[in-house]
Protein backbone atom coordinates (compact mmCIF):
# COMPACT_ATOMS: atom_id res chain seq x y z
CA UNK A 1 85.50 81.27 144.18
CA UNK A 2 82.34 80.41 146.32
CA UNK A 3 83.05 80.53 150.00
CA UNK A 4 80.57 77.18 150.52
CA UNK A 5 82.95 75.18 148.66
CA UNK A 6 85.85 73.26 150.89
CA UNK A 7 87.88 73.47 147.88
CA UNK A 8 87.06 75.11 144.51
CA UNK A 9 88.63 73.88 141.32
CA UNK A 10 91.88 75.91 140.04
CA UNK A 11 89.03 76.04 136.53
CA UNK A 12 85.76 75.07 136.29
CA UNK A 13 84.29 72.68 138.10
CA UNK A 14 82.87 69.70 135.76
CA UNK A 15 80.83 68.81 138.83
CA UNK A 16 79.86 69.38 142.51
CA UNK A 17 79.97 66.82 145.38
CA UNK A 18 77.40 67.59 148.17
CA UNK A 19 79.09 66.16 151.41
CA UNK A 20 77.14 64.26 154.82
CA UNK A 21 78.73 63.39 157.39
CA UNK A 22 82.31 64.33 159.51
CA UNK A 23 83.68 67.75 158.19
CA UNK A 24 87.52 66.32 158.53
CA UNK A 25 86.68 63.94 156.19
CA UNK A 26 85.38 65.87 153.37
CA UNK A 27 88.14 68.07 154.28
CA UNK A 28 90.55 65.73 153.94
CA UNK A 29 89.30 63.91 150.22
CA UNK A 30 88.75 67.49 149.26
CA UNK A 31 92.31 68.52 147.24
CA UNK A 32 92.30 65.10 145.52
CA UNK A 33 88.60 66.20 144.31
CA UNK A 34 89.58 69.73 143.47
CA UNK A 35 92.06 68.55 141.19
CA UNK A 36 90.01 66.67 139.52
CA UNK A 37 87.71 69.63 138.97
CA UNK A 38 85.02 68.36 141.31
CA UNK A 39 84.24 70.74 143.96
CA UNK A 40 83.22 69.53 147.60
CA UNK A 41 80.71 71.33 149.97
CA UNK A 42 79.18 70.42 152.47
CA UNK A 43 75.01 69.22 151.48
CA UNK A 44 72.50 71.97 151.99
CA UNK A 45 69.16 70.75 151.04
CA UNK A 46 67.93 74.71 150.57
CA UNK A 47 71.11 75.58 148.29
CA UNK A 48 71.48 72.68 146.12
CA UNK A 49 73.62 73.71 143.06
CA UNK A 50 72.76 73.26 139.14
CA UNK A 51 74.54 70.76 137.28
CA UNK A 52 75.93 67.44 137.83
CA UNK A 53 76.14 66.24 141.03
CA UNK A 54 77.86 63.23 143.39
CA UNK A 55 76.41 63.25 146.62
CA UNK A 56 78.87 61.15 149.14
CA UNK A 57 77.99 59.86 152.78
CA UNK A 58 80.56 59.67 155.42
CA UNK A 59 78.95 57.39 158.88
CA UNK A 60 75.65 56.93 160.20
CA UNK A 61 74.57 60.21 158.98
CA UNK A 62 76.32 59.69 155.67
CA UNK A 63 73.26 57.12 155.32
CA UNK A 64 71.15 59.98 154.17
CA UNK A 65 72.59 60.08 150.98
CA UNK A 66 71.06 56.62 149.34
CA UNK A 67 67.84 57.80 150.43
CA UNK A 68 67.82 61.77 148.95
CA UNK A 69 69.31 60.91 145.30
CA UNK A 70 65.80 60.39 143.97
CA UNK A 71 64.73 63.58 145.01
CA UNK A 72 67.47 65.37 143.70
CA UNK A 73 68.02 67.01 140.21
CA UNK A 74 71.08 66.16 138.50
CA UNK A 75 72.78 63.52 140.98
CA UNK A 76 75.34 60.97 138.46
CA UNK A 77 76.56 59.20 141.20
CA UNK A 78 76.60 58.08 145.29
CA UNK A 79 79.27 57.19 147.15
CA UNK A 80 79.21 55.73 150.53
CA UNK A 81 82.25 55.63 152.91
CA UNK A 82 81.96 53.71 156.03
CA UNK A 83 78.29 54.12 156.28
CA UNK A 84 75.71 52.06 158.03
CA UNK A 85 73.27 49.97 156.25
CA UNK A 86 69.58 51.72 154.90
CA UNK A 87 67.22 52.05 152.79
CA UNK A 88 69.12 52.05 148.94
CA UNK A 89 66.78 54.02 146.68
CA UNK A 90 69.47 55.64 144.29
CA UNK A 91 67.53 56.20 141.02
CA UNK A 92 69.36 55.87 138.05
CA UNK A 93 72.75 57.00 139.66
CA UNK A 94 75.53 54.77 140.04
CA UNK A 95 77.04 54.08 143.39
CA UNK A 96 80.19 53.76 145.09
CA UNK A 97 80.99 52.00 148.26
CA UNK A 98 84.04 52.33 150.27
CA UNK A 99 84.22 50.39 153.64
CA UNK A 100 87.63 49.51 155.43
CA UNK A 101 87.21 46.10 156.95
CA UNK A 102 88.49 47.32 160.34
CA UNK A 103 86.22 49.80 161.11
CA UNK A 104 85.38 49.97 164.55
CA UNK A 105 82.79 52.33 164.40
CA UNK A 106 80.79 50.83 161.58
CA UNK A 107 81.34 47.28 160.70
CA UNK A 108 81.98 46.34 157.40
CA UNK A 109 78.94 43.91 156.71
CA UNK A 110 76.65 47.23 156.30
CA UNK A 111 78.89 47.64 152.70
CA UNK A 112 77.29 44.35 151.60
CA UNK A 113 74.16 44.88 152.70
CA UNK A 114 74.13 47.90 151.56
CA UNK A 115 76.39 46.63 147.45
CA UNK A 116 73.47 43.67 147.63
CA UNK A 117 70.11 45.80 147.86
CA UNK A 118 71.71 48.58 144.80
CA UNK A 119 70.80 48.08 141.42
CA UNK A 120 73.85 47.74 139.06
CA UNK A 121 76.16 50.31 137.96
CA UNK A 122 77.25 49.52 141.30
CA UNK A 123 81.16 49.46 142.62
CA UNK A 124 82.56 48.44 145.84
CA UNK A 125 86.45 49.18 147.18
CA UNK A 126 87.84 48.17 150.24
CA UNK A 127 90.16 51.02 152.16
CA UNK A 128 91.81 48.08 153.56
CA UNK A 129 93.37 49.14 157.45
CA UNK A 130 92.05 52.47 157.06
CA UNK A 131 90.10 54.03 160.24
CA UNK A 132 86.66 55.34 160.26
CA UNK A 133 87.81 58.86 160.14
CA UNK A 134 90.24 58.26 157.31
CA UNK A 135 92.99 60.09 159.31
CA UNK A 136 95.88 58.66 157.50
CA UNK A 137 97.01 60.93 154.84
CA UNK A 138 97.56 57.66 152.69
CA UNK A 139 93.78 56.46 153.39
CA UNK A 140 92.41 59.87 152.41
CA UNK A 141 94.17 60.37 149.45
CA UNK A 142 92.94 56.32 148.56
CA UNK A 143 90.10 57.13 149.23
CA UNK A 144 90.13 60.50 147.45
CA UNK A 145 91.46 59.32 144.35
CA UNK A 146 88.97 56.74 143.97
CA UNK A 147 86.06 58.31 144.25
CA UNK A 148 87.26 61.01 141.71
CA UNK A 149 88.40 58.49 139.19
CA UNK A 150 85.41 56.04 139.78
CA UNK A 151 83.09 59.38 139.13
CA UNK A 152 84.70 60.48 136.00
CA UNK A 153 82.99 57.94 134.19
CA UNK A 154 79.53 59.16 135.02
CA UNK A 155 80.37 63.26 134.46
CA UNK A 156 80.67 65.58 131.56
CA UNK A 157 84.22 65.27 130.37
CA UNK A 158 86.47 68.33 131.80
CA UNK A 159 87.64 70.75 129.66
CA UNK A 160 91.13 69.67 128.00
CA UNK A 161 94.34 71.47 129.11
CA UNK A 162 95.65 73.62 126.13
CA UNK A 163 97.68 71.33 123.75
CA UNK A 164 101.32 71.19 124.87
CA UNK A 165 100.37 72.38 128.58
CA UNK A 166 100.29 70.28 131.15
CA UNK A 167 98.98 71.18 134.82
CA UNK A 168 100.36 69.60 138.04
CA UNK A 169 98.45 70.45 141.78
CA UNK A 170 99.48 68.85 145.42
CA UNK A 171 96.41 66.86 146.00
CA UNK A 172 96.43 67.19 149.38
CA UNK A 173 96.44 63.48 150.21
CA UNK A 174 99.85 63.14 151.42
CA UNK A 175 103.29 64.73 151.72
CA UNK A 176 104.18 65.43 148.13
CA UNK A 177 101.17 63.28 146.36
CA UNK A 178 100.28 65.51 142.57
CA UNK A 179 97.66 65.60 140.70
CA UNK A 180 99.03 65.48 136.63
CA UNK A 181 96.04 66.78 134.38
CA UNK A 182 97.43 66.82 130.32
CA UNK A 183 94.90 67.32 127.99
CA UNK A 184 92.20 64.67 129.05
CA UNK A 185 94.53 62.12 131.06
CA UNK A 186 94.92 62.21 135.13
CA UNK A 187 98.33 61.25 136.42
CA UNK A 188 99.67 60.85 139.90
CA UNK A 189 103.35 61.93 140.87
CA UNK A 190 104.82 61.27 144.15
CA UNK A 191 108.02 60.27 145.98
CA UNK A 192 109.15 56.81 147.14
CA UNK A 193 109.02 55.78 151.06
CA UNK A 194 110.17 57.00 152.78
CA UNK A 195 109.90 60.68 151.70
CA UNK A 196 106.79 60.10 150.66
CA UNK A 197 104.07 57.71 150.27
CA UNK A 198 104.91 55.93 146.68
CA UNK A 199 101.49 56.62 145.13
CA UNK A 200 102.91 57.45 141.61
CA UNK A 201 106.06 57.54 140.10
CA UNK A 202 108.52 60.33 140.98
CA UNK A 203 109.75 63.21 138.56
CA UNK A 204 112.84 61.36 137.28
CA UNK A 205 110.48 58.33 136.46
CA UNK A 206 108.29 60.35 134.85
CA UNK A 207 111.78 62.08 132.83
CA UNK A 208 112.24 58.43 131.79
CA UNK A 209 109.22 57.36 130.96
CA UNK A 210 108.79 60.34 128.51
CA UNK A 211 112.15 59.83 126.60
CA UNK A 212 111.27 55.85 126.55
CA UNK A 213 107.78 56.43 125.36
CA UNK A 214 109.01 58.74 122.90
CA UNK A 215 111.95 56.82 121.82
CA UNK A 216 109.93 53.66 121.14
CA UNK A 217 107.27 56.01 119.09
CA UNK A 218 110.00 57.37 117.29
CA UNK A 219 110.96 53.61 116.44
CA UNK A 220 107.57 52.72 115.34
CA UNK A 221 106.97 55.44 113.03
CA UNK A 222 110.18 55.15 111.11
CA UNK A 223 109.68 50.59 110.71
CA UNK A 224 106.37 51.22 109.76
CA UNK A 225 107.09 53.81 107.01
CA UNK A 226 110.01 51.81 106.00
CA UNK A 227 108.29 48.25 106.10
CA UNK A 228 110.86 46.81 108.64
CA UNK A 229 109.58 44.02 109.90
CA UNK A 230 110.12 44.92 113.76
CA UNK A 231 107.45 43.27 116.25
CA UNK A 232 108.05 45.17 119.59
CA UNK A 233 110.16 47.78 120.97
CA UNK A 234 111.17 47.34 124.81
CA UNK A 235 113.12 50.41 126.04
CA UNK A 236 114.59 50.71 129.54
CA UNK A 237 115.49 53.48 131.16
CA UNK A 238 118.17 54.56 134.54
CA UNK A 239 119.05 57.70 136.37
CA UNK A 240 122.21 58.48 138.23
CA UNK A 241 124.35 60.98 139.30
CA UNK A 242 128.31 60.59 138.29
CA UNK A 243 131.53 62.16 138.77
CA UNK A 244 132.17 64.49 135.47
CA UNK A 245 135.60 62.91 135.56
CA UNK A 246 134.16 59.69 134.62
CA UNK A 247 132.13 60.83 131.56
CA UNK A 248 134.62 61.03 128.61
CA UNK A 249 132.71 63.18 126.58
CA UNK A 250 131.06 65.32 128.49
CA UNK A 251 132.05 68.83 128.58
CA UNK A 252 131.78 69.76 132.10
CA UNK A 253 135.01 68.63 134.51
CA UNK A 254 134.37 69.22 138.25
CA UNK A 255 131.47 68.36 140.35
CA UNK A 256 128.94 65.93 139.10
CA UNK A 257 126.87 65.45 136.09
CA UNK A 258 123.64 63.73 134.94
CA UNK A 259 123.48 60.14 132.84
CA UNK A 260 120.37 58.19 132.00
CA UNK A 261 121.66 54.89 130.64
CA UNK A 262 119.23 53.43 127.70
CA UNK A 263 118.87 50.12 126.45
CA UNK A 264 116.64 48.93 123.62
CA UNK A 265 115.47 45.52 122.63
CA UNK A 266 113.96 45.17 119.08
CA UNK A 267 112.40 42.16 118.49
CA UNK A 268 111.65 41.09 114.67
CA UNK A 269 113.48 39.77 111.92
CA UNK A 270 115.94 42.63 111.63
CA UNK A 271 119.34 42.25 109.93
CA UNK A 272 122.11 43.78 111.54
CA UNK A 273 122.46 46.94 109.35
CA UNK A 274 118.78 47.43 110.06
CA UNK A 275 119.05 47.06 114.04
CA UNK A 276 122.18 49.68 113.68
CA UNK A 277 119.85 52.43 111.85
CA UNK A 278 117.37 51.98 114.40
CA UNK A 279 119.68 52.89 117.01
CA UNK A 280 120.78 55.68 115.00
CA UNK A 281 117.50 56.87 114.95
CA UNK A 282 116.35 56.26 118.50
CA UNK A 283 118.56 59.13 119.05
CA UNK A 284 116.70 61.88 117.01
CA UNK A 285 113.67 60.98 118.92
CA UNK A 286 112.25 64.59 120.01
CA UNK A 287 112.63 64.24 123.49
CA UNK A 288 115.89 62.88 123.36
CA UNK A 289 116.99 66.54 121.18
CA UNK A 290 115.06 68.54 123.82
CA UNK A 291 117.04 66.74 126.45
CA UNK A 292 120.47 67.43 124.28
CA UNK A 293 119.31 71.02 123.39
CA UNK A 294 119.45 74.51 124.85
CA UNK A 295 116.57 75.08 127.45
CA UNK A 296 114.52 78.10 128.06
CA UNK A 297 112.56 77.77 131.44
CA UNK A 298 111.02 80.71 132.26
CA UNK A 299 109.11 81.17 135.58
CA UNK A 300 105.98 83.62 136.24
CA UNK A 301 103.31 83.73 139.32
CA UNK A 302 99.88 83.26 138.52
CA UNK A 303 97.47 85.86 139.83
């Protein structure tokens, strides 16, 4: 762990982000980057690391950065955040500008001077009713996430989690935001308002949306070895909490239990002994076992 960077990686960084401008900020878009394996410091014209690198400019010092890319080895990418117009001379890295349209410090018509003089790959976002400072967790983590998923398209690709692994970190950008990484996809978890901000879907959605996805695989592997002629599988999926006494089969009596309701749409010319197989089988969908099966969980701290 380097003691210049705001927030090293959990692994390897892919990439470091050389920060100018307000310390809070970079502070507070540095989790979100972390996760992402990008680690922020701030810029340090003597100590300028190897590899790839995203420089990002925060205000009217932030400005510095569309001038210094051309001098620097290695730079993929600039990103601007409320930063006052000057002179765009990025080289051959993309940029990234991010501007809220109520910034009182530094109006927004420097981000289109600013998009207009920049050779293209070029993006701009708006951090619509965020302040200059980005002091809202929400705006932050906006602002966080898109600079680190903008960026991933101009850095080395980061190492894939182990097959079967998957890694989740807070991000930083708000109450109980997460950062999913499994294998070489990026997810975002949260909670809805007003517990938290509603950036992602919350655990139980996520529950769901793994049994559905797997339950409409499932579906598609067994019509298209069979030749049924099914065109689309819908599934949808609902949590709730209910009195054991009201589940017939269930084994447990007192207190409450679990239920996720499931219903399934196949659309295709199926007969109706071939839409009540498929239902047989969207029940030995792996997921669906794992749910019905014995579960180990075992629980360890990391050093």
């Amino acid at each position: 762990m380097r003691s210049d960077d705001l927030e090293p990686p959990a692994g390897q960084a892919r990439a470091h982000a050389l920060f100018v401008g307000e310390l809070d900020v970079a502070a507070r878009i540095a989790p979100e980057l972390a996760a992402a394996g990008i680690a922020i410091r701030r810029f340090d014209p003597a100590s300028v690391p190897a590899g790839p690198t995203v420089l990002i400019g925060h205000g009217a010092v932030g400005a510095a950065v569309l001038a210094a890319a051309e001098r620097l080895p290695d730079v993929r990418a600039v990103v601007t955040v409320g930063v006052p117009y000057g002179p765009v001379a990025v080289g051959g890295a993309a940029l990234l500008v991010l501007h809220s349209p109520v910034d009182g410090v530094v109006g927004v018509e420097n981000a289109r001077r600013i998009f207009d003089a920049a050779r293209h790959p070029k993006s701009f976002v708006s951090l619509d009713g965020a302040d200059h400072l980005l002091g809202a967790p929400a705006d932050a983590g906006f602002a966080a996430t898109m600079i680190a998923t903008w960026a991933a398209r101009y850095l080395p690709e980061a190492a894939p989690t182990k097959e079967g692994s998957v890694v989740v970190a807070e991000t930083g950008g708000g109450t109980y935001r997460q950062r999913i990484t499994a294998g070489r996809h990026v997810l975002t978890a949260d909670e809805p308002r007003p517990v938290g901000e509603d950036t992602g879907p919350s655990p139980y959605d996520l529950l769901l949306a793994g049994l559905g996805a797997c339950t409409s695989m499932t579906l598609r592997m067994y019509a298209r070895r069979k030749k049924l002629p099914l065109e689309k599988v819908t599934v949808r999926l609902r949590h709730s909490r209910i009195h054991a006494e009201d589940c017939a089969h269930c084994e447990t009596r007192v207190g409450r239990v679990d239920r996720i309701e499931r219903s399934i749409r196949l659309d295709g010319d199926l007969d109706d002994d071939q839409l009540a197989h498929l239902l047989e089988i969207a029940d030995k969908c792996p997921v669906h076992r794992t749910l019905h099966s014995e579960i180990d969980i075992t629980t360890a701290l990391e050093p």
